[in-house]
C-alpha atoms as a PDB file:
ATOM      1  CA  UNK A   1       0.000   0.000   0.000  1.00  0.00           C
ATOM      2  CA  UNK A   2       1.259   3.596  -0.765  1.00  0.00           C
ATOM      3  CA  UNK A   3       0.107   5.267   2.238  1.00  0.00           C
ATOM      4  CA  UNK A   4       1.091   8.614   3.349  1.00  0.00           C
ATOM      5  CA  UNK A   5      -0.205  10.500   6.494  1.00  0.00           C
ATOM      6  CA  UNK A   6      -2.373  13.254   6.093  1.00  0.00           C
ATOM      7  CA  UNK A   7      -4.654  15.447   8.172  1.00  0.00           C
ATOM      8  CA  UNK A   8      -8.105  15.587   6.507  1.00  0.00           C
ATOM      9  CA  UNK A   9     -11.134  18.272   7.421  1.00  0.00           C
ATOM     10  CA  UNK A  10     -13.585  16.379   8.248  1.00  0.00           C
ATOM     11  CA  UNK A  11     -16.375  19.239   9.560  1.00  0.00           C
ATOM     12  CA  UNK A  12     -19.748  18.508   7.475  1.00  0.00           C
ATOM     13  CA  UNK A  13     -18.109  15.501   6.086  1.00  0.00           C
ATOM     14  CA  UNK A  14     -20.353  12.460   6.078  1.00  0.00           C
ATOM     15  CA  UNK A  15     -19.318   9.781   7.515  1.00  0.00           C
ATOM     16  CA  UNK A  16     -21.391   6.233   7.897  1.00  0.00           C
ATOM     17  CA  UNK A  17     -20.060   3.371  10.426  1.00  0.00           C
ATOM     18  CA  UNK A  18     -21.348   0.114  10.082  1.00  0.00           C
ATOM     19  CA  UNK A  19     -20.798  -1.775  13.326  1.00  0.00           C
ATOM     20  CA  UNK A  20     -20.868  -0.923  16.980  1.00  0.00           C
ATOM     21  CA  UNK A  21     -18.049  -3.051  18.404  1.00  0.00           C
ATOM     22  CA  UNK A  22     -15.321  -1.520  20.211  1.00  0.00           C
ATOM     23  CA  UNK A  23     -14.080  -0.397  16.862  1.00  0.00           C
ATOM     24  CA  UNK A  24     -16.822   0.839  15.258  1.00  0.00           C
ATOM     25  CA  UNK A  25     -17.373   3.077  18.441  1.00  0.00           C
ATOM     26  CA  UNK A  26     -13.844   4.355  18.827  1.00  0.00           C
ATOM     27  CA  UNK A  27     -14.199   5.791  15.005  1.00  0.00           C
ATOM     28  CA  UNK A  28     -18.082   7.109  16.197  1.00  0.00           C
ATOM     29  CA  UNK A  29     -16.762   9.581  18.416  1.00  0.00           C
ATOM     30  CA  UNK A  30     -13.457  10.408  16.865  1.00  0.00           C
ATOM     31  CA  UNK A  31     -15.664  11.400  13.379  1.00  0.00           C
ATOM     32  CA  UNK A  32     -18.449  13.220  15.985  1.00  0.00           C
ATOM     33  CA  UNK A  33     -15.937  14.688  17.787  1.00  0.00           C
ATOM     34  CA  UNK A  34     -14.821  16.613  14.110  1.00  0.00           C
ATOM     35  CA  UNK A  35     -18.056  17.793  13.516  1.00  0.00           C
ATOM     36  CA  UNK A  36     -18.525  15.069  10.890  1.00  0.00           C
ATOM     37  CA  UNK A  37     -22.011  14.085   9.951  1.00  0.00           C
ATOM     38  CA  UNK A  38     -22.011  10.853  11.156  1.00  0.00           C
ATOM     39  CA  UNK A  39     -24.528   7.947  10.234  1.00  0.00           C
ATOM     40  CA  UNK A  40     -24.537   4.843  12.394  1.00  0.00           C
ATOM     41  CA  UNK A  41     -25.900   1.568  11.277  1.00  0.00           C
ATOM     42  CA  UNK A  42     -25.743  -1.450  13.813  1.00  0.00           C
ATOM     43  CA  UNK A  43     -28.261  -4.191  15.565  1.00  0.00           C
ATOM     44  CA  UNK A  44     -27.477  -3.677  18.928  1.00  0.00           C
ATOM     45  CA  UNK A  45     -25.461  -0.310  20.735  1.00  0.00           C
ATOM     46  CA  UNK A  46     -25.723  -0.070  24.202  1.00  0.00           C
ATOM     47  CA  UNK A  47     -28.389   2.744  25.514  1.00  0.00           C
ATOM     48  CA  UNK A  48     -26.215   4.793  26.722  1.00  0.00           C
ATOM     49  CA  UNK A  49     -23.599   5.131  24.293  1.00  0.00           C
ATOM     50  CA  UNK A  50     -26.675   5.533  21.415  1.00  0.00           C
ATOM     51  CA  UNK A  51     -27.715   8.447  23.934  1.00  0.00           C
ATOM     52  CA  UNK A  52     -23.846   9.885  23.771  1.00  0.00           C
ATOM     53  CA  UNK A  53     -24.022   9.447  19.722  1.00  0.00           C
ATOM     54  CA  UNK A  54     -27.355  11.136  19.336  1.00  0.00           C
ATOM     55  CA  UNK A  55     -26.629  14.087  21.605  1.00  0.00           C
ATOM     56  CA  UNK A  56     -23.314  14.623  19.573  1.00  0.00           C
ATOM     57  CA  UNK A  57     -25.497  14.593  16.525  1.00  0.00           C
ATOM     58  CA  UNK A  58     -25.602  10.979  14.634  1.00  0.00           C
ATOM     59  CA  UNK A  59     -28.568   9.624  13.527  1.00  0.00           C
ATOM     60  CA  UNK A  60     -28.811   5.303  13.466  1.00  0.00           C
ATOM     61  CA  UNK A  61     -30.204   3.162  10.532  1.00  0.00           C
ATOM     62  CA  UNK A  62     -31.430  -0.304   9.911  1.00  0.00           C
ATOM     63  CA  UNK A  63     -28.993  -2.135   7.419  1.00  0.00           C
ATOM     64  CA  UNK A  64     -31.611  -1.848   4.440  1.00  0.00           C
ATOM     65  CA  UNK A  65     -30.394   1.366   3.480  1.00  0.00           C
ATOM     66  CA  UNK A  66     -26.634   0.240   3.527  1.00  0.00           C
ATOM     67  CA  UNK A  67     -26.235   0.786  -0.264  1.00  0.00           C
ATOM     68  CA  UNK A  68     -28.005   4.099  -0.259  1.00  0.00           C
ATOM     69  CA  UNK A  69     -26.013   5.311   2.845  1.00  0.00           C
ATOM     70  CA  UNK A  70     -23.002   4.030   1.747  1.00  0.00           C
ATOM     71  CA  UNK A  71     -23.396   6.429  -2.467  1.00  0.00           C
ATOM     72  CA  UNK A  72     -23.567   9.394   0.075  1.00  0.00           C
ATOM     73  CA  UNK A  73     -21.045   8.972   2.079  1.00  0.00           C
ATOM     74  CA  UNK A  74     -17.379  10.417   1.790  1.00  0.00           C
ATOM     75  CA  UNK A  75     -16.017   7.697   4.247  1.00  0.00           C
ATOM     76  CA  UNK A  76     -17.114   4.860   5.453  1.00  0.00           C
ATOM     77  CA  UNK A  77     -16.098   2.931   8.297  1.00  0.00           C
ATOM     78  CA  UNK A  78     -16.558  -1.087   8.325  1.00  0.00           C
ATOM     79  CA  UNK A  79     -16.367  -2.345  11.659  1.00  0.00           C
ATOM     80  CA  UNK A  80     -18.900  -5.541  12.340  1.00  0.00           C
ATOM     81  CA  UNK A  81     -17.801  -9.046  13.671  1.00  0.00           C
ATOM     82  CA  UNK A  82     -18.988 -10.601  10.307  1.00  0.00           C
ATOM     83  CA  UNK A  83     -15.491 -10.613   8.218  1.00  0.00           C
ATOM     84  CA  UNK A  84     -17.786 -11.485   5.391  1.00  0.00           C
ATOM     85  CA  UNK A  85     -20.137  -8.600   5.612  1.00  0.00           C
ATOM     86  CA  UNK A  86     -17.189  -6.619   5.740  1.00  0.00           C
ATOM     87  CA  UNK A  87     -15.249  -7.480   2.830  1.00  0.00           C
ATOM     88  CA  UNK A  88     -18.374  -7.314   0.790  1.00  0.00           C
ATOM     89  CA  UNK A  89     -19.658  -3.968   1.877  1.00  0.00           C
ATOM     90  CA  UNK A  90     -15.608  -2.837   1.482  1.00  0.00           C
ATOM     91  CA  UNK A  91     -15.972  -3.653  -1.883  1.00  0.00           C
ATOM     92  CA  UNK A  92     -19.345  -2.168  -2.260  1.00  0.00           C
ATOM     93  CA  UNK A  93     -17.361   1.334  -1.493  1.00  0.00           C
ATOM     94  CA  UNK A  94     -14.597   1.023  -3.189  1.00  0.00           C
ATOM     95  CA  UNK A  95     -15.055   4.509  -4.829  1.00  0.00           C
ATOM     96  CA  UNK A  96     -15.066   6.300  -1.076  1.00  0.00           C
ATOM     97  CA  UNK A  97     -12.996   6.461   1.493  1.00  0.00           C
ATOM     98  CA  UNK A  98     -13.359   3.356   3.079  1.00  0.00           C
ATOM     99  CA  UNK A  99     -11.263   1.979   6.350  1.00  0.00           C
ATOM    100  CA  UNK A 100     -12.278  -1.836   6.834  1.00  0.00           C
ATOM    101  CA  UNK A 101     -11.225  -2.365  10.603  1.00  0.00           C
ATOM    102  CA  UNK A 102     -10.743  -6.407   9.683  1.00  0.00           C
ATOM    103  CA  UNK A 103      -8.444  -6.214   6.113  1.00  0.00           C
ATOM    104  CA  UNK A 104      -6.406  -3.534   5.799  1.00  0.00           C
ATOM    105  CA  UNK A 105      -5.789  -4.971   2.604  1.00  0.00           C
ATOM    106  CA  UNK A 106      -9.531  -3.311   1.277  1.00  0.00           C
ATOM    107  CA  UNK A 107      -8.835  -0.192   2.787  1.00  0.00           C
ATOM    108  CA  UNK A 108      -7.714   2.875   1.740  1.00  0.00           C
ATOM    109  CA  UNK A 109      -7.993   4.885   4.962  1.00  0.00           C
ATOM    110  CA  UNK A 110      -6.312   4.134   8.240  1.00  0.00           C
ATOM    111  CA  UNK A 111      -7.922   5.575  10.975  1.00  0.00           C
ATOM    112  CA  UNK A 112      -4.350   5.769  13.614  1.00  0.00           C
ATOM    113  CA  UNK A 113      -4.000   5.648  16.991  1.00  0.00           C
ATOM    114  CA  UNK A 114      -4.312   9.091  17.593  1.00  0.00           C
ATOM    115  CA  UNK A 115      -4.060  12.153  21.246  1.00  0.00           C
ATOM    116  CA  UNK A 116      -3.536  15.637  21.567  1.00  0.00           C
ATOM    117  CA  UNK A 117      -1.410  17.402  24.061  1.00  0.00           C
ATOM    118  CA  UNK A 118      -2.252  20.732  24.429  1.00  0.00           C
ATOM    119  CA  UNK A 119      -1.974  22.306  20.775  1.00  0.00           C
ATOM    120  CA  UNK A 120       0.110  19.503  19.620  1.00  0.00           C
ATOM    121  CA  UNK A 121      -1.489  16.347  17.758  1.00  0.00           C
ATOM    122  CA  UNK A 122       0.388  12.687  17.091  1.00  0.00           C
ATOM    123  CA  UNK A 123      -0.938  10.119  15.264  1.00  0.00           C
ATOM    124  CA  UNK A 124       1.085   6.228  15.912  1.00  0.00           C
ATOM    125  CA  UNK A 125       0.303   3.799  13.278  1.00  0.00           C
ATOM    126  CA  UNK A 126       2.454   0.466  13.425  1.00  0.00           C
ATOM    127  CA  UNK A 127       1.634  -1.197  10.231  1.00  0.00           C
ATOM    128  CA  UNK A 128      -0.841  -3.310  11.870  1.00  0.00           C
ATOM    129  CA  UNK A 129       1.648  -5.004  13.608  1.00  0.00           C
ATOM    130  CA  UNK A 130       1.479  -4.264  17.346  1.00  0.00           C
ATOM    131  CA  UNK A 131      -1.590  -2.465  17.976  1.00  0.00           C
ATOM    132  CA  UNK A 132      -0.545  -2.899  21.972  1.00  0.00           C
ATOM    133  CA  UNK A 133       3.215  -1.715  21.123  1.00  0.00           C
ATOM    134  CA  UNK A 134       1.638   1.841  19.922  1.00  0.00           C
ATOM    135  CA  UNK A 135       0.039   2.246  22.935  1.00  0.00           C
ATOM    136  CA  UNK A 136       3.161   1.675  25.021  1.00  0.00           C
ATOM    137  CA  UNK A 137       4.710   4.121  22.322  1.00  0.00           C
ATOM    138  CA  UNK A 138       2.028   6.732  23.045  1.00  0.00           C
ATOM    139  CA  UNK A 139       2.460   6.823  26.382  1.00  0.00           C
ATOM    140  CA  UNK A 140       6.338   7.234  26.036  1.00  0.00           C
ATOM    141  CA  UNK A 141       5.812  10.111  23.917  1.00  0.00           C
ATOM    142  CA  UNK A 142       3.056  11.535  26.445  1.00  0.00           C
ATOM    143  CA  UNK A 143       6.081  10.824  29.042  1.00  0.00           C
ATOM    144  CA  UNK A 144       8.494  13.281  26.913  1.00  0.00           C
ATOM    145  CA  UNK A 145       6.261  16.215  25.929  1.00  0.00           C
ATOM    146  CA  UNK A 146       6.423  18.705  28.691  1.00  0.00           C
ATOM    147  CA  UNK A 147       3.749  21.827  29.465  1.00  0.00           C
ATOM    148  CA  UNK A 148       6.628  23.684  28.798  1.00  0.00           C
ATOM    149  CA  UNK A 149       7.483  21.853  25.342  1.00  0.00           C
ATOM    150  CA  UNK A 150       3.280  23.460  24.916  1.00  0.00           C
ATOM    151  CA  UNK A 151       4.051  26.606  26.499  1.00  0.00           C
ATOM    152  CA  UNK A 152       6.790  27.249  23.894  1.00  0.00           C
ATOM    153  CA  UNK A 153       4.536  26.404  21.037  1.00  0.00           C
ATOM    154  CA  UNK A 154       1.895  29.224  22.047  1.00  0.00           C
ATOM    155  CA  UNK A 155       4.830  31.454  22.815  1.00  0.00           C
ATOM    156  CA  UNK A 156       6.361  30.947  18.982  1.00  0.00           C
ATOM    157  CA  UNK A 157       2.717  31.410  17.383  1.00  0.00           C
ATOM    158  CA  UNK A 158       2.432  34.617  19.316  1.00  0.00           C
ATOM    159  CA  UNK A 159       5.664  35.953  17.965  1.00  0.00           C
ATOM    160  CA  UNK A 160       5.570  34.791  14.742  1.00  0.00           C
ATOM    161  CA  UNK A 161       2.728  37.046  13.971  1.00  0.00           C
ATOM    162  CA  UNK A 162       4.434  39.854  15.379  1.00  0.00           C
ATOM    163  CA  UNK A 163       7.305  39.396  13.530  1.00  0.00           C
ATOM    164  CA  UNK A 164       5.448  39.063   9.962  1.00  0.00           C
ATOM    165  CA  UNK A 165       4.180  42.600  10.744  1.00  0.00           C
ATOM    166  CA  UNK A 166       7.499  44.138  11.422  1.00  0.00           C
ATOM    167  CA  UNK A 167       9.924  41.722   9.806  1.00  0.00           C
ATOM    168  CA  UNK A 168       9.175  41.467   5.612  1.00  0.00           C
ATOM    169  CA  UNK A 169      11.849  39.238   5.135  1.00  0.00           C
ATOM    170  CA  UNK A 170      11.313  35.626   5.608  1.00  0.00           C
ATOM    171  CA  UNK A 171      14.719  34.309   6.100  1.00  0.00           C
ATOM    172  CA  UNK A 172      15.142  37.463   8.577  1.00  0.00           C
ATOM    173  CA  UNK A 173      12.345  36.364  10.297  1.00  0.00           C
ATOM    174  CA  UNK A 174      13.533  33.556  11.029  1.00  0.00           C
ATOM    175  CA  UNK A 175      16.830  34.774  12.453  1.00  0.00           C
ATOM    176  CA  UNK A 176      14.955  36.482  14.729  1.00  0.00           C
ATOM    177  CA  UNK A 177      12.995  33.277  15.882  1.00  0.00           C
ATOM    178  CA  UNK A 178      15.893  31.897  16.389  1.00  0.00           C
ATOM    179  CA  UNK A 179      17.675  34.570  18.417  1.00  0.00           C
ATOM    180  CA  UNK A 180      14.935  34.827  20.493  1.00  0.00           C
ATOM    181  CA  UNK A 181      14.188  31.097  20.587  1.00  0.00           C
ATOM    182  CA  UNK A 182      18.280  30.939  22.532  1.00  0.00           C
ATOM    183  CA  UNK A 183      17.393  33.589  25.089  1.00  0.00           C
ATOM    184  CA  UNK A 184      17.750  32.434  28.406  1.00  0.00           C
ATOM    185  CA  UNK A 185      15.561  35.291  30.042  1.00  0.00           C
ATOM    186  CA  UNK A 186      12.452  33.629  27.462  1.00  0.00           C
ATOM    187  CA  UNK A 187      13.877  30.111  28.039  1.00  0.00           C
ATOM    188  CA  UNK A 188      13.279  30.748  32.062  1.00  0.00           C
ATOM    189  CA  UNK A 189      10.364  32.536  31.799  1.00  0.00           C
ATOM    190  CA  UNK A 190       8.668  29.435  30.011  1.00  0.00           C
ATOM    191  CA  UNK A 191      10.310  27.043  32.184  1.00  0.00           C
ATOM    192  CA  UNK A 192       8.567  28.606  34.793  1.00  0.00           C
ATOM    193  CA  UNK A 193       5.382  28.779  33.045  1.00  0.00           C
ATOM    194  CA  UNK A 194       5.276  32.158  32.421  1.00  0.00           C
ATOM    195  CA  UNK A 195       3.915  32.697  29.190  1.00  0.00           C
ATOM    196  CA  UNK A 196       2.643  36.160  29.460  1.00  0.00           C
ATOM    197  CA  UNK A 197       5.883  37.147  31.074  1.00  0.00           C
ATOM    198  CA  UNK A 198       8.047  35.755  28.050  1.00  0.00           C
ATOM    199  CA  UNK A 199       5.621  37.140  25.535  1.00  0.00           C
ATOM    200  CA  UNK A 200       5.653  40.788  26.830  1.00  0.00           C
ATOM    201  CA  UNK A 201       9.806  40.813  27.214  1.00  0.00           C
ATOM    202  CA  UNK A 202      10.020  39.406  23.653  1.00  0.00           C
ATOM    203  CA  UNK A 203       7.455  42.058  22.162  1.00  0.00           C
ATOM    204  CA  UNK A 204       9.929  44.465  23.861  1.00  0.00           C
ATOM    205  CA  UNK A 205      12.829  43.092  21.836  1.00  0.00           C
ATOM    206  CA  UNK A 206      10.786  43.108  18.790  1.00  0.00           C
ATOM    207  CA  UNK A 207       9.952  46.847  18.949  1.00  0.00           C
ATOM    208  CA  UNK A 208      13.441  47.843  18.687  1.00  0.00           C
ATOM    209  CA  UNK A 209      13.988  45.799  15.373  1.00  0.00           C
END
């Protein structure tokens, strides 16, 4: 398979899931959670979880519409325990976006493991290997980002803007990132969580460019 990871908008996106297993409900709120239109067909959800889906905005469907469901959908999400079903309904949507949670072989979506950290996002995906080893992998990674590692992400959005308004030059810009990246006054002031404090003494430097 060629794949290659992308980020993909997925607000107003339609998006149907066949199959409420622990799969098929891990994708349900990921897709709801985007502001995805999501459609939901399954014989049995528990009550509470249908309650979660339909307060988030999905709306549930008896498997007679499958083929209809499936021409208006821009992904769809095969996730039942009946390997057949899946492989034909895969095949059925061949033309979409489809991610069949039993043959990765008829997909052409993967849906990774996926968390957020502040403003940053990573996405672990170990070629259907080891789906256990990328959750000892995530956590690792959760283990090495730092709320300062965050801190210094808002801090560089903040003064990248300022610097595109008083810096024209790219590559000068970019000096200036870095110049201000190395100072230790910034570097304490984040490592003490002070934000607003490392902001305000860089916008100080900045005015005298």
């Amino acid at each position: 398979m060629g794949l290659t990871s992308l980020f993909l908008e997925m607000k107003d996106k339609t998006v149907l899931i066949v199959g409420t297993g622990s799969v098929g409900i891990r994708r349900a709120r990921r897709f709801l959670d985007t502001e995805a239109c999501v459609k939901i067909v399954t014989k049995d959800i528990d009550d509470e979880i249908k309650e979660e889906f339909l307060d988030k905005g999905a709306t549930f469907y008896d498997n007679n519409m499958l083929d209809s469901l499936i021409e208006e959908s821009d992904l769809v999400v095969v996730a039942t325990n009946d390997l057949n079903l899946n492989k034909e309904l895969a095949i059925k949507a061949q033309d979409k976006l489809i991610n069949c949670s039993s043959d990765i072989s008829l997909s052409n979506v993967i849906v990774p493991s996926t968390f957020k950290i502040g403003s940053v996002t990573v996405s672990l995906y170990t070629d259907s290997k080891s789906p256990l080893m990328a959750k000892t992998l995530r956590k690792k990674i959760q283990s090495i980002i730092t709320p300062e590692d965050i801190l210094h992400i808002e801090f560089q959005e903040h003064i990248r803007k300022l610097l595109k308004k008083q810096v024209p030059d790219q590559k000068d810009r970019k000096e200036y990132m870095i110049l201000l990246d190395n100072d230790e006054t910034i570097k304490n002031y984040l490592k003490e969580g002070k934000l607003k404090q490392a902001k305000s003494y860089a916008e100080n430097i900045i005015k005298d460019i």
